[in-house]
Structures are given as structure tokens and as C-alpha cells.
C-alpha atoms as a PDB file:
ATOM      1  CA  UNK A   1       5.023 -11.483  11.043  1.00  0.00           C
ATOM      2  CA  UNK A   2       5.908 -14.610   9.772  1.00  0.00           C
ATOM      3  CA  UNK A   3       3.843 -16.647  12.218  1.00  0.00           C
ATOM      4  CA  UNK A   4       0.635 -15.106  10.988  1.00  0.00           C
ATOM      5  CA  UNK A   5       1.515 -15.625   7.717  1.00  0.00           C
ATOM      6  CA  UNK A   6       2.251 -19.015   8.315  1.00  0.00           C
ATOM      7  CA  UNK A   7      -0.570 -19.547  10.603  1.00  0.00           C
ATOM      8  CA  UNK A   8      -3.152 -17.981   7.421  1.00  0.00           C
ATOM      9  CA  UNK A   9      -3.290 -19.866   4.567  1.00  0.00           C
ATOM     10  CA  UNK A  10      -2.076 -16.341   2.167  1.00  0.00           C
ATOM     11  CA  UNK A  11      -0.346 -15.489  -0.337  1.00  0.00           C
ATOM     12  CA  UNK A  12       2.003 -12.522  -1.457  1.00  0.00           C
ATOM     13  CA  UNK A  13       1.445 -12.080  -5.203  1.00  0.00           C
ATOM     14  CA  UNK A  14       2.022 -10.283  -8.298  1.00  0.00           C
ATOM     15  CA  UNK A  15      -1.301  -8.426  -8.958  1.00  0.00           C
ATOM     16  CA  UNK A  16      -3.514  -9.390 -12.225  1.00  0.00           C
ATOM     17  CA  UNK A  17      -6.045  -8.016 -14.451  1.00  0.00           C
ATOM     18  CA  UNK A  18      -8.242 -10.756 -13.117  1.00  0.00           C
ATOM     19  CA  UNK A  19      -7.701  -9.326  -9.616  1.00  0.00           C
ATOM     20  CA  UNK A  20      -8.881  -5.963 -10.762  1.00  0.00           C
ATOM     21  CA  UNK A  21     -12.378  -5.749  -9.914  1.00  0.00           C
ATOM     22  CA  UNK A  22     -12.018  -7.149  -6.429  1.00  0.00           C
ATOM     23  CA  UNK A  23      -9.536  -4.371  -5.668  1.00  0.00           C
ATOM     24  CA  UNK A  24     -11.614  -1.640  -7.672  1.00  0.00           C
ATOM     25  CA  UNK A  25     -14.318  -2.986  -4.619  1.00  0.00           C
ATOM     26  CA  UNK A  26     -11.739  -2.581  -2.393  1.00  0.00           C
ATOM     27  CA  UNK A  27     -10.838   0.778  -3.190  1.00  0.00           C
ATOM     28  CA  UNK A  28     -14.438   2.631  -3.570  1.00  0.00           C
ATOM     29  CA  UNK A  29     -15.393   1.339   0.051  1.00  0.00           C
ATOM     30  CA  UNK A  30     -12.163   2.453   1.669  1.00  0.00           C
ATOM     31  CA  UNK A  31     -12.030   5.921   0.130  1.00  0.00           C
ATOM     32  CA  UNK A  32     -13.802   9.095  -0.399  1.00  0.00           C
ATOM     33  CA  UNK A  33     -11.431   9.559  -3.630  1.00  0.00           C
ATOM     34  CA  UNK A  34     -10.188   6.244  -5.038  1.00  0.00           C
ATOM     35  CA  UNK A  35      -8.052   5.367  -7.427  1.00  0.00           C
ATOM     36  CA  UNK A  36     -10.342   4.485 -11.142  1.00  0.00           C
ATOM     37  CA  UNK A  37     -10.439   1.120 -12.780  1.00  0.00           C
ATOM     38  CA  UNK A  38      -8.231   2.517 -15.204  1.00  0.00           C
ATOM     39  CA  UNK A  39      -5.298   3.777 -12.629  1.00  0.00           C
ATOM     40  CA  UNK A  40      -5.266  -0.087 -11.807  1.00  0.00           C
ATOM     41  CA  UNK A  41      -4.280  -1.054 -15.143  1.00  0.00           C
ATOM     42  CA  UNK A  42      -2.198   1.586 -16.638  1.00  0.00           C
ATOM     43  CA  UNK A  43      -0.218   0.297 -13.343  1.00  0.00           C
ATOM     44  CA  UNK A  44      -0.273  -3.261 -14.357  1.00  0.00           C
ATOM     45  CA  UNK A  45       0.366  -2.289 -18.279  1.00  0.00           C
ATOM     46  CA  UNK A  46       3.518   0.056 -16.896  1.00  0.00           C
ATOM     47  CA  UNK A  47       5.495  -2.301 -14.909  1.00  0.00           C
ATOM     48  CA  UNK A  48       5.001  -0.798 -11.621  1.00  0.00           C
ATOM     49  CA  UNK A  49       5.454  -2.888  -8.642  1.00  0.00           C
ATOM     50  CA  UNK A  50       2.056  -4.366  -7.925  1.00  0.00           C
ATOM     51  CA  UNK A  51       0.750  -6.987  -5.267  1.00  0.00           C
ATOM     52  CA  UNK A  52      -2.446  -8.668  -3.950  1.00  0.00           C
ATOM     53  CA  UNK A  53      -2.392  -9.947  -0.581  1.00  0.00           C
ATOM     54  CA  UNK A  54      -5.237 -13.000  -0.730  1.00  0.00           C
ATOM     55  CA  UNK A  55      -6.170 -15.155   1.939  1.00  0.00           C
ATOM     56  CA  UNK A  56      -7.862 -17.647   2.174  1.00  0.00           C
ATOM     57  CA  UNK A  57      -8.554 -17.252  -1.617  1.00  0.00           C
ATOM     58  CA  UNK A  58      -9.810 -14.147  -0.781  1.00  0.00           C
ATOM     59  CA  UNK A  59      -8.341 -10.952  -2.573  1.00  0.00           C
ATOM     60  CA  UNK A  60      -7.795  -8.912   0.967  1.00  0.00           C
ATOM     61  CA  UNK A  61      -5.520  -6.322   0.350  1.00  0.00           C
ATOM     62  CA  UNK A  62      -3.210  -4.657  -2.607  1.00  0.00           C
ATOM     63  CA  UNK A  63       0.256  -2.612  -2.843  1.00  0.00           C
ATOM     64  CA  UNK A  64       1.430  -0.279  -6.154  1.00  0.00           C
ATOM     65  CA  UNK A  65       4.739   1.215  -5.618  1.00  0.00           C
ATOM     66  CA  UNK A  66       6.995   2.192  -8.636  1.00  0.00           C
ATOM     67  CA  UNK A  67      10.588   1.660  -8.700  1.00  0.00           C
ATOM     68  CA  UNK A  68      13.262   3.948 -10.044  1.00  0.00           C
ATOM     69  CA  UNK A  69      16.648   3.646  -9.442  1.00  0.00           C
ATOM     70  CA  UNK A  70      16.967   2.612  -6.188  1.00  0.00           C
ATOM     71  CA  UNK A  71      13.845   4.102  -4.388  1.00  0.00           C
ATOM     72  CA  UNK A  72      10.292   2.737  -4.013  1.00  0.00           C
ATOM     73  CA  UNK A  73       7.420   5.039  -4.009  1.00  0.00           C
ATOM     74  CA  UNK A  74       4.659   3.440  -2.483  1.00  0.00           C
ATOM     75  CA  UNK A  75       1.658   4.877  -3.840  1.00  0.00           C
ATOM     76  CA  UNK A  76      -1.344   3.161  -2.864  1.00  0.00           C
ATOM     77  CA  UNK A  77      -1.547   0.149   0.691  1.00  0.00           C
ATOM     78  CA  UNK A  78      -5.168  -0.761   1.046  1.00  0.00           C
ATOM     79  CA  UNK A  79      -6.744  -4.137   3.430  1.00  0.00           C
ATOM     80  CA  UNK A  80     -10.290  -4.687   2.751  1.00  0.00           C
ATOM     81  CA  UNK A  81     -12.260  -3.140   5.724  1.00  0.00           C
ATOM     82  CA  UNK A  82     -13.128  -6.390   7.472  1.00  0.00           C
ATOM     83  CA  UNK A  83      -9.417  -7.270   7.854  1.00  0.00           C
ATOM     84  CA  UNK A  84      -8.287  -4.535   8.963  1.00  0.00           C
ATOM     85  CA  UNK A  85      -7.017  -4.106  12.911  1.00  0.00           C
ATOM     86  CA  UNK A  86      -5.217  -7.586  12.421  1.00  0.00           C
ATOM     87  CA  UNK A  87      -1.930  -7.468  11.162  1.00  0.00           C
ATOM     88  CA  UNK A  88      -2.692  -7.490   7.440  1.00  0.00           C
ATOM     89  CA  UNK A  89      -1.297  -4.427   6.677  1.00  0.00           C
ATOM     90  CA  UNK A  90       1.807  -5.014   8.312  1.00  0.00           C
ATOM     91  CA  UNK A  91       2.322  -8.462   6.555  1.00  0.00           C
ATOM     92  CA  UNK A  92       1.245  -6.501   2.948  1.00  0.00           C
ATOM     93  CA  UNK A  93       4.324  -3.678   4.038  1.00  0.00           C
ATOM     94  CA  UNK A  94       6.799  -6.495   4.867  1.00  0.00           C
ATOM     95  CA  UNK A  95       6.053  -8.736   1.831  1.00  0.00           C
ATOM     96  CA  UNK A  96       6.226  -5.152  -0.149  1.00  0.00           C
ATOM     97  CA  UNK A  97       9.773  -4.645   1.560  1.00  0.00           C
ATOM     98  CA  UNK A  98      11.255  -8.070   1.285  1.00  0.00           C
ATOM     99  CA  UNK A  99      10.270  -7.601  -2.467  1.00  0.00           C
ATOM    100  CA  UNK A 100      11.675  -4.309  -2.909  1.00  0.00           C
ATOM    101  CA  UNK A 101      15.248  -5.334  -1.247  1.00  0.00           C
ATOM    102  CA  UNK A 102      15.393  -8.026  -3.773  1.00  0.00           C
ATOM    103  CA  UNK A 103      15.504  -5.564  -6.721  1.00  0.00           C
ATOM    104  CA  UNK A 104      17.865  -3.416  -4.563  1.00  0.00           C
ATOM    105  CA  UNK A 105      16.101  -0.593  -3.465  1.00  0.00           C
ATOM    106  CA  UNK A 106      17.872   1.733  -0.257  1.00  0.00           C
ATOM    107  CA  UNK A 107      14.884   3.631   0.263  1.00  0.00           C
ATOM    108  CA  UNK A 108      10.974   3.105   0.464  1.00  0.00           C
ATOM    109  CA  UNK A 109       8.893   6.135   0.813  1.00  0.00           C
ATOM    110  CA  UNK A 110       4.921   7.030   0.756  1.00  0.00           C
ATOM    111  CA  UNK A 111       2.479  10.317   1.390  1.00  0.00           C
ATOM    112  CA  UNK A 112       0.032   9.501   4.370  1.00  0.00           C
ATOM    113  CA  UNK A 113      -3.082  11.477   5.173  1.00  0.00           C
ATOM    114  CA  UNK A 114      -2.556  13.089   8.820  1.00  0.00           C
ATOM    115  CA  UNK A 115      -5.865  11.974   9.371  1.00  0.00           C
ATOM    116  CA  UNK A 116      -5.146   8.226   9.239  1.00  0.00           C
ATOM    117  CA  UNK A 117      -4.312   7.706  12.370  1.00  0.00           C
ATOM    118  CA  UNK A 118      -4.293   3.481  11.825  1.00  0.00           C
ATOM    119  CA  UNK A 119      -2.065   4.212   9.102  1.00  0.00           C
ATOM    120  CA  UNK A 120       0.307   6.060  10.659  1.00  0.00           C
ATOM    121  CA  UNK A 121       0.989   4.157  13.518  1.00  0.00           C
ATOM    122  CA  UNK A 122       1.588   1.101  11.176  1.00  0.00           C
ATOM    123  CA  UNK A 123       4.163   3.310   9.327  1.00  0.00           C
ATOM    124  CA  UNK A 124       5.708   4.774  12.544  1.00  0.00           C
ATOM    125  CA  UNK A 125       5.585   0.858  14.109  1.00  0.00           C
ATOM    126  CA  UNK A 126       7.599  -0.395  10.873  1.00  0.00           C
ATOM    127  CA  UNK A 127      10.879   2.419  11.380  1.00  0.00           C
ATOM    128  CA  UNK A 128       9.420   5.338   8.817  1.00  0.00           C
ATOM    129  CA  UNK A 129      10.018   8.756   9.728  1.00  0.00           C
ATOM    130  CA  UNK A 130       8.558  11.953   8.916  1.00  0.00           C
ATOM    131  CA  UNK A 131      11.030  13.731   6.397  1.00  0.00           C
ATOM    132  CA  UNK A 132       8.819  16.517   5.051  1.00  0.00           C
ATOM    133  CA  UNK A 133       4.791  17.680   4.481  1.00  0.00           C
ATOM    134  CA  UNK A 134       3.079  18.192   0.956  1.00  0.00           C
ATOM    135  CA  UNK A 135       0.781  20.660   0.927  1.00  0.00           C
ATOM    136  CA  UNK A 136      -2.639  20.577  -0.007  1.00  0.00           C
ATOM    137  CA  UNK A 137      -1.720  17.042  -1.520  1.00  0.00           C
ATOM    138  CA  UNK A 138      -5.098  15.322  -0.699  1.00  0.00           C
ATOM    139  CA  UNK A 139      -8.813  15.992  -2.181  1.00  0.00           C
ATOM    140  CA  UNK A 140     -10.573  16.922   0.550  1.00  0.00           C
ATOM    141  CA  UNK A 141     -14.726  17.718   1.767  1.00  0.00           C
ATOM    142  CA  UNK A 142     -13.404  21.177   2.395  1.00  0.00           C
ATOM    143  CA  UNK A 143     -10.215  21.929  -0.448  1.00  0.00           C
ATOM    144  CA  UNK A 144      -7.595  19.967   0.141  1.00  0.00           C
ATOM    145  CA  UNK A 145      -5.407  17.897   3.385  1.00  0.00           C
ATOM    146  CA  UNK A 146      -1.530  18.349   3.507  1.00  0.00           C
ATOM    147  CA  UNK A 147       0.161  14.885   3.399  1.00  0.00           C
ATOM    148  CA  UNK A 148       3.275  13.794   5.687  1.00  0.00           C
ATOM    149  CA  UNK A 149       6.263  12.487   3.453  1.00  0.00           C
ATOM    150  CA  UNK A 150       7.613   9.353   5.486  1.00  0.00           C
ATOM    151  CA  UNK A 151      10.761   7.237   4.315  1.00  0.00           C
ATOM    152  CA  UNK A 152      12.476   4.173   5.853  1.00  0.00           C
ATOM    153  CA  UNK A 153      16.061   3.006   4.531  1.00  0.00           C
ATOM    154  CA  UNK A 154      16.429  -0.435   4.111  1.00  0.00           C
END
């Protein structure tokens, strides 16, 4: 991945206040249940690991994962629609990675609708496996969706 992110001019980046809205954009065209405004900064104001992927100066994609001990629970991995099917995802997961050996952390591990197929093959691509199934973890049209519990050591 590092040739496309040296190819691009982007950036890896702690996420802002400032970057807020753009994401909040993000996030209401990508989901039929996103996250509120307000999610976005309780994670900011609570120290949870939180990055912007911008290219081009062009907020394209965010991360939120929170840390404790030595797992990371990523909670939210979102490209803007138009970049998506080009390797931006991948290079948001390994910038999220890299950062989360730095601070030492054995174990990364996320919820992922069955239904998103794209997302799942990124996660399967990047070593996660399948350790378990939430039920009835998503809002759905019809009740709720299960989600499938993958984890990667690292």
C-alpha cells in the first residue's frame, strides 16, 4: 500500500473538530443509521483513537477505534462513496494498524454487517477472521441484522 500512498498526495491524521462536518457528510450518505454529530465529538473529547484519511486536501475517509489495554476496537471505517473500490480503505486499515502497534496493541477487532460484502472482503484480504456473531446487533428496515465479530493479532 505504500505505493499508492506515495503515489496520492494523502495524509494519515489525527481527526479534528474542524474535520467534523465533512465526516458528519460522510456518514449520512454512506448509512441508513449513522453515527450523530455528537457521537463524533464525544469521540474526539474522550480520547479515542480517531483519524481522517484526506487526499488531495480532501477529507476522504475516517477511523474511531478505542484502545484499552492492549486491544483496539474499531468502531466505525468509512471512505467517502466516490473513493471507494480503490484502495482507500485498505490504506485507512493499515495507517489504523501501524498506529495501533505503536501504542502496543496485540489485537484489533470490529463488528461487520454480513451484508457488506466490500467490507468484508477488505477485512478477510487484510488476515481478520471470524471469531463469533452478535445478534441482532444492527438497526435494520425489518428489526435488526446479526453482526460477524472479526479479529486480527498483530
Amino acid at each position: 500500500m505504500s505505493s499508492l500512498q506515495s503515489s496520492l498526495n494523502s495524509k494519515f491524521i489525527d481527526m479534528e473538530k474542524i474535520h467534523i462536518n465533512d465526516i458528519v457528510d460522510i456518514e449520512n450518505t454512506s448509512y441508513d443509521y449513522p453515527w450523530s454529530e455528537k457521537i463524533f465529538h464525544d469521540c474526539i473529547n474522550h480520547n479515542y483513537l480517531c483519524k481522517v484519511l484526506v487526499v488531495d486536501n480532501n477529507l476522504i475517509g475516517y477511523v474511531i477505534s478505542s484502545i484499552v489495554q492492549d486491544e483496539c476496537h474499531i468502531m466505525n471505517l468509512c471512505i467517502k462513496d466516490s473513493y471507494r473500490g480503490h484502495g482507500y480503505g485498505r490504506l485507512l486499515l493499515d495507517g489504523l494498524q501501524k498506529e495501533a502497534i505503536t501504542i502496543n496493541c496485540k489485537l484489533l477487532f470490529l463488528e461487520c454487517r454480513p451484508s457488506n460484502n466490500a467490507a468484508l472482503k477488505l477485512y478477510y484480504s487484510e488476515g481478520y477472521n471470524e471469531v463469533g456473531i452478535r445478534k441482532n446487533y444492527y438497526p435494520a428496515p425489518n428489526g435488526y441484522e446479526d453482526a460477524i465479530m472479526l479479529a486480527k493479532n498483530v
